[in-house]
C-alpha atoms as a PDB file:
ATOM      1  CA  UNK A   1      -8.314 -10.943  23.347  1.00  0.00           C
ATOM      2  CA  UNK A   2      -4.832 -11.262  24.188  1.00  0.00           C
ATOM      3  CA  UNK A   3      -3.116 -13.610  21.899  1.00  0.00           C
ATOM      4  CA  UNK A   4       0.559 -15.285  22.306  1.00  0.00           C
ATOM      5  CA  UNK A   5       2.322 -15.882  19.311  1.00  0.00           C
ATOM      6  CA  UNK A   6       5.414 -17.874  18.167  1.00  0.00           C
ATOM      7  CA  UNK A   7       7.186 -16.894  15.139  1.00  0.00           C
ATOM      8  CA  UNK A   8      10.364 -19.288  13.518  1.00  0.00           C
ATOM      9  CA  UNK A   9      12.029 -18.717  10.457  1.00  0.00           C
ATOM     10  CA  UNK A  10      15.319 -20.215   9.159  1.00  0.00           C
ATOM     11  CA  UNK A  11      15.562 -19.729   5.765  1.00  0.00           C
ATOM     12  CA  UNK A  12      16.550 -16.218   3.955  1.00  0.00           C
ATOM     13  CA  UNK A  13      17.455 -12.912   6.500  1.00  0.00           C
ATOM     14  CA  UNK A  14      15.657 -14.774   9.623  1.00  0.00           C
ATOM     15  CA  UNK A  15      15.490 -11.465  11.265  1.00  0.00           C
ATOM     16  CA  UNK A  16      14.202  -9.396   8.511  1.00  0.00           C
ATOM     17  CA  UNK A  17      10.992 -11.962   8.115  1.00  0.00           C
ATOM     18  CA  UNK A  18      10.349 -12.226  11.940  1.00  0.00           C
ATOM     19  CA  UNK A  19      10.385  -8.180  12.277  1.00  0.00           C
ATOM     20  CA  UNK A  20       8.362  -7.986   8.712  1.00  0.00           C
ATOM     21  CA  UNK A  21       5.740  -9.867   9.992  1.00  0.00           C
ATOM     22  CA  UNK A  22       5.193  -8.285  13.131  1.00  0.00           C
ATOM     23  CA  UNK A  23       5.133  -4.766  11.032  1.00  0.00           C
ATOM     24  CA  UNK A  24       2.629  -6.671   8.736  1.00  0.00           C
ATOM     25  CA  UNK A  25       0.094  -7.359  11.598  1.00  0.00           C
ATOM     26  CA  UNK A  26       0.614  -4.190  12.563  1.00  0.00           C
ATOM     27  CA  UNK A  27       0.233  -2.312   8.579  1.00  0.00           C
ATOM     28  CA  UNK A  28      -3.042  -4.793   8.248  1.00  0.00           C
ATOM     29  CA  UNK A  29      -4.660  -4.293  11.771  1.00  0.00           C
ATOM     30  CA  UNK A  30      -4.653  -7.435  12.948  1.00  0.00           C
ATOM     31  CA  UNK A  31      -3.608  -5.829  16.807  1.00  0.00           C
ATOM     32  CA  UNK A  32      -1.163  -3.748  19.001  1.00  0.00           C
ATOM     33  CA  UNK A  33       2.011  -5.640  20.071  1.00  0.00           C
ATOM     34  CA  UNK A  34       2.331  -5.730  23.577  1.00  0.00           C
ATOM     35  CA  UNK A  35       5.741  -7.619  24.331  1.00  0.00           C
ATOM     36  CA  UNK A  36       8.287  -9.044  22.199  1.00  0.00           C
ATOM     37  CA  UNK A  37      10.797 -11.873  23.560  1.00  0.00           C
ATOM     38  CA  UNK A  38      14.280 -12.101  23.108  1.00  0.00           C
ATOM     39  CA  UNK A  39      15.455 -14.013  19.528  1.00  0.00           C
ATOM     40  CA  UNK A  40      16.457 -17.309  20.061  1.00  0.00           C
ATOM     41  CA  UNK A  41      18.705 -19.653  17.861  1.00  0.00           C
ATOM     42  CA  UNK A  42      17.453 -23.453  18.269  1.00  0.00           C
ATOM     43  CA  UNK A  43      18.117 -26.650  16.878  1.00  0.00           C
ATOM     44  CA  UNK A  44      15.583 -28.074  14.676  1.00  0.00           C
ATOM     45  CA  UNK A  45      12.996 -30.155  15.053  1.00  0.00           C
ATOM     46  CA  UNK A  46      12.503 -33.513  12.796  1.00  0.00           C
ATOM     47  CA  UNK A  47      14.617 -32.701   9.820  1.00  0.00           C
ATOM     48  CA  UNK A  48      17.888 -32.341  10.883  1.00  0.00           C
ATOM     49  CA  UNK A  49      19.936 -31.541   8.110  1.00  0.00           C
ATOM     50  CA  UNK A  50      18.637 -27.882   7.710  1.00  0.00           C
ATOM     51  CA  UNK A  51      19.681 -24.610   9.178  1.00  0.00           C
ATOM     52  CA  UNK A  52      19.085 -23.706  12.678  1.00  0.00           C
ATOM     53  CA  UNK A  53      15.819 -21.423  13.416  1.00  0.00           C
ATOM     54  CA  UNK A  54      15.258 -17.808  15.124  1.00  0.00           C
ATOM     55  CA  UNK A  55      12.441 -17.824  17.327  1.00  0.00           C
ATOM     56  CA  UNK A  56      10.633 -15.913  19.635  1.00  0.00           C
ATOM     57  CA  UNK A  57       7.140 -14.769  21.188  1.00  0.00           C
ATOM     58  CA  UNK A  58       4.806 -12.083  20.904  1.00  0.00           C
ATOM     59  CA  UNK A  59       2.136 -11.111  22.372  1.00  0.00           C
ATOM     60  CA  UNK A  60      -0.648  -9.693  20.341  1.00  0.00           C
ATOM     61  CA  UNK A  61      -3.798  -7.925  21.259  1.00  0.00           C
ATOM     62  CA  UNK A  62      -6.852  -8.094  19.087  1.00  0.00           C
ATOM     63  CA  UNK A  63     -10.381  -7.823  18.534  1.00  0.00           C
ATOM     64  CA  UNK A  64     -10.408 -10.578  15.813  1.00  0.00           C
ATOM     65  CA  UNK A  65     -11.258 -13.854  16.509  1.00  0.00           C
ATOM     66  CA  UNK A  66      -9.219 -16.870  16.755  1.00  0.00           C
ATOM     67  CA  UNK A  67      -9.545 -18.375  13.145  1.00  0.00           C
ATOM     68  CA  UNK A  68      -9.588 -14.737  11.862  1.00  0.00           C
ATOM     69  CA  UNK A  69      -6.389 -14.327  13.310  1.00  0.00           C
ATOM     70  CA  UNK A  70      -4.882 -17.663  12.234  1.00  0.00           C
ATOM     71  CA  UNK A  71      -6.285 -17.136   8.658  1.00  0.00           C
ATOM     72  CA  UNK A  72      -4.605 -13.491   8.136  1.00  0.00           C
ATOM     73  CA  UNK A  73      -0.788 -15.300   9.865  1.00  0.00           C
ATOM     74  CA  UNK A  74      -1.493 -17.453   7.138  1.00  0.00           C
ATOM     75  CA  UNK A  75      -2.036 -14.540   4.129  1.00  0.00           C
ATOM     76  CA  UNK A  76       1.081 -13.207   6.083  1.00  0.00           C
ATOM     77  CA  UNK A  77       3.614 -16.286   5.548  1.00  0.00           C
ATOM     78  CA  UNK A  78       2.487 -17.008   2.017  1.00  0.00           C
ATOM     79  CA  UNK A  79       3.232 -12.903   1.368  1.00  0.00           C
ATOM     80  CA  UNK A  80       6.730 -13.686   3.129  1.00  0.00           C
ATOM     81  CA  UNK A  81       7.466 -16.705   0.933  1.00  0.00           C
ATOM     82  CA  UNK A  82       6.277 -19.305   2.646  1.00  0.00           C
ATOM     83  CA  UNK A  83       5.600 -22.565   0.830  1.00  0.00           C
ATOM     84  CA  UNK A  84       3.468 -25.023   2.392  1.00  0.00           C
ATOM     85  CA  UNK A  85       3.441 -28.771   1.154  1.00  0.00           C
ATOM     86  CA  UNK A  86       0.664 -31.035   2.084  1.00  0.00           C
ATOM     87  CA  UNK A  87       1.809 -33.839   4.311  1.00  0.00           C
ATOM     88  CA  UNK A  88       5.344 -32.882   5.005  1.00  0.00           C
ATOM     89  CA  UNK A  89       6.171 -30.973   8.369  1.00  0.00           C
ATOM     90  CA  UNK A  90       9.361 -29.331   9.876  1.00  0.00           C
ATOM     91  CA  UNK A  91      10.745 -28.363   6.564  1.00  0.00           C
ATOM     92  CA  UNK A  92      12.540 -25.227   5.863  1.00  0.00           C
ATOM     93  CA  UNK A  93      10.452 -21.752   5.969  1.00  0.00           C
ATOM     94  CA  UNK A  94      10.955 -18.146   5.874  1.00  0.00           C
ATOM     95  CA  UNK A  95       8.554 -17.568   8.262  1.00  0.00           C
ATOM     96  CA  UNK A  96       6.312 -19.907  10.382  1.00  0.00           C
ATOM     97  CA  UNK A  97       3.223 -18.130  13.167  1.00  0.00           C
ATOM     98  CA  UNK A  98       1.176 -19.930  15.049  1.00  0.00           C
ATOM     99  CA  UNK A  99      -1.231 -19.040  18.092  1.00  0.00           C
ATOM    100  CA  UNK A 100       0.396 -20.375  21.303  1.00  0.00           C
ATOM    101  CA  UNK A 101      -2.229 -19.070  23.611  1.00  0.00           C
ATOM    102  CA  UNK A 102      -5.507 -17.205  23.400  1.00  0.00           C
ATOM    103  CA  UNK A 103      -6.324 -16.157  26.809  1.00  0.00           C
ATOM    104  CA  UNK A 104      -7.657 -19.261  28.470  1.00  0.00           C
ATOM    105  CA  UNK A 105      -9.718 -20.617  25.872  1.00  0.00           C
ATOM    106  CA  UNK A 106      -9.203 -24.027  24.576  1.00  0.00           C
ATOM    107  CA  UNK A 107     -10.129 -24.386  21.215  1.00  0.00           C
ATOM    108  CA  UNK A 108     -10.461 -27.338  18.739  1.00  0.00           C
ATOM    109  CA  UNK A 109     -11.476 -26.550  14.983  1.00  0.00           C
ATOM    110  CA  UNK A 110     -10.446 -27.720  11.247  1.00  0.00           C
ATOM    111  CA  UNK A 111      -6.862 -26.003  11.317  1.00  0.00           C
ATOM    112  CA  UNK A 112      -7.209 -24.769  14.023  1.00  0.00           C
ATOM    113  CA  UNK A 113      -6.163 -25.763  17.893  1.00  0.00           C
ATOM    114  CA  UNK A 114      -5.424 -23.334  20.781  1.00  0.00           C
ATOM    115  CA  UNK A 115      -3.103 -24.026  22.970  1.00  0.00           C
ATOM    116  CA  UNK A 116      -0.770 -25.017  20.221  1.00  0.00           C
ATOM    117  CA  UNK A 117      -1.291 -28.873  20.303  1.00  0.00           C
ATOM    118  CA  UNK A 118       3.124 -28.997  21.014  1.00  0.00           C
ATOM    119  CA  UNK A 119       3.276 -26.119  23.476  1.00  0.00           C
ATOM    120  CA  UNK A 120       4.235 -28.496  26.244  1.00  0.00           C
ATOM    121  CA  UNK A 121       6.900 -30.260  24.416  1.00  0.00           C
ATOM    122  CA  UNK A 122       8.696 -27.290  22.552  1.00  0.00           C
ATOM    123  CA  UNK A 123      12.043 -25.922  24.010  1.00  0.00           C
ATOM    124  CA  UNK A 124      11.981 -23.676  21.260  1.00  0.00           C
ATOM    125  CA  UNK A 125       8.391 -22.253  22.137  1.00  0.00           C
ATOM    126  CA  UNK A 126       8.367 -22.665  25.918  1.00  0.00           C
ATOM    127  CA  UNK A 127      11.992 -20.126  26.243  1.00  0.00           C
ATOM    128  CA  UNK A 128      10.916 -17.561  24.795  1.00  0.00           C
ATOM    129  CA  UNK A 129       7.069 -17.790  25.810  1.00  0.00           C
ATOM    130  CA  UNK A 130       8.417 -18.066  29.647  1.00  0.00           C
ATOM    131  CA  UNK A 131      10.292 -15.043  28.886  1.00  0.00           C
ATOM    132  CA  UNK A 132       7.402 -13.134  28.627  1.00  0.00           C
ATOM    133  CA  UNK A 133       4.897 -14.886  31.003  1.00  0.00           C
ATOM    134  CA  UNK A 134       6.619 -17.675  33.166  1.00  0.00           C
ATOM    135  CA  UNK A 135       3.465 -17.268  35.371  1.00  0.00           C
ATOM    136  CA  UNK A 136       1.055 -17.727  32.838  1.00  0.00           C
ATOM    137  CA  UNK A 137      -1.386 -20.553  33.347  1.00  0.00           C
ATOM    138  CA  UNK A 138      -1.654 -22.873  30.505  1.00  0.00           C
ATOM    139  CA  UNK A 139      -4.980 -23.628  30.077  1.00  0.00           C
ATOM    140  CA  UNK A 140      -5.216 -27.570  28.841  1.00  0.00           C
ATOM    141  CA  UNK A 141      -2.977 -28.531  31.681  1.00  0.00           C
ATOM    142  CA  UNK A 142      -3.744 -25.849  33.735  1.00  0.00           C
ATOM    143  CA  UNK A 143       0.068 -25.335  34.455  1.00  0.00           C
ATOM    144  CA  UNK A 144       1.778 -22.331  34.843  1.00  0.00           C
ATOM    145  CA  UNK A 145       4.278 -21.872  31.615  1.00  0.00           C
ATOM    146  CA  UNK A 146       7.457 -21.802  34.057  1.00  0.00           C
ATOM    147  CA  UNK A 147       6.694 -25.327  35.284  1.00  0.00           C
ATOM    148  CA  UNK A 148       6.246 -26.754  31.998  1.00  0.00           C
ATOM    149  CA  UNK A 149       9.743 -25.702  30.942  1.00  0.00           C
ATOM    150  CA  UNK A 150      11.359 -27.215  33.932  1.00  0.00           C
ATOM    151  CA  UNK A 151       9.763 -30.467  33.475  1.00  0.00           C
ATOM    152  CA  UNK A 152      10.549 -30.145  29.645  1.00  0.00           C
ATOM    153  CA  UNK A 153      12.444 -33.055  28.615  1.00  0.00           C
ATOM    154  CA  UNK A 154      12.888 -31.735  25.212  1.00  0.00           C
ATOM    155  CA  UNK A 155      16.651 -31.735  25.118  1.00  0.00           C
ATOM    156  CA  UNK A 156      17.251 -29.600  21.782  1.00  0.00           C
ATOM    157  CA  UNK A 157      19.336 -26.489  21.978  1.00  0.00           C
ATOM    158  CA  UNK A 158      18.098 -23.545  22.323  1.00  0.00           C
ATOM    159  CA  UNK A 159      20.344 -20.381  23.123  1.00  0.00           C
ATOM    160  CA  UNK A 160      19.085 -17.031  23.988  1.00  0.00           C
ATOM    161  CA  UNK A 161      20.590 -14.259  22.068  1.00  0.00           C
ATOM    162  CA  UNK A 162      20.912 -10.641  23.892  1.00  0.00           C
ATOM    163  CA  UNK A 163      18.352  -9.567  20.695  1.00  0.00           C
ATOM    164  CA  UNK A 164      15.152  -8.110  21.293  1.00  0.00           C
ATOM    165  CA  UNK A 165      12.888  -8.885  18.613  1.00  0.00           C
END
């Protein structure tokens, strides 16, 4: 299955937990990278008084299924540091992954919901993820990716550093 990932961090060396994770799927088996985006520096996203994040995309090949996936990205960010507090969202993190995409299924479990349940409203996610597949159809809309960034009216920045993840 071919995943699509989006990884954020903005506390700590951003750029050493993005590239740790990605070596941690890797170390654990989780898939074979396929395509990296470019790191992106963007504005937060509900608390504002916090530093800005680096983001990008992946995308991930892998045998594992969906929640299998999303439950070793979990094991990953608590291994990085990352603290999770029931209730509160858009707080600080050295490392956040979620699933964007996973192929064209549409998926809605317990913790789990694929496309990401924001994709469409996400500067920060739709960049990078355009980036990589502007073409790509998303599959709850049934949109291609490109045309859901131009009709973004998400108005945070987001600027696209000449990084490679």
């Amino acid at each position: 299955m071919r995943y699509y990932l989006g990884l954020g961090s903005n506390l700590g060396n951003c750029r050493f937990y993005l590239r740790q994770a990605l070596k941690m799927m890797e170390q654990r088996g989780l898939g074979r990278i396929l395509a990296k985006s470019s790191l992106y520096l963007t504005e937060p996203v509900g608390k504002e008084d916090q530093n800005w994040f680096l983001n990008a995309v992946v995308v991930l090949e892998s045998e594992l299924a969906p929640k299998e996936l999303m439950q070793a990205l979990l094991e990953i960010e608590e291994d990085l540091g990352r603290k999770r507090r029931k209730g509160e969202k858009n707080l600080p993190r050295t490392i956040d992954l979620d699933i964007l995409l996973a192929d064209d299924i549409i998926l809605e479990e317990q913790g789990l919901v694929i496309p990401h349940p924001r994709i469409s409203q996400r500067r920060f996610v739709l960049e990078p993820l355009s980036e990589l597949a502007e073409h790509l159809i998303e599959p709850r809309s049934q949109r291609r990716v490109g045309e859901l960034l131009k009709e973004l009216k998400d108005n945070k920045k987001v600027i696209r550093l000449d990084e490679k993840l």
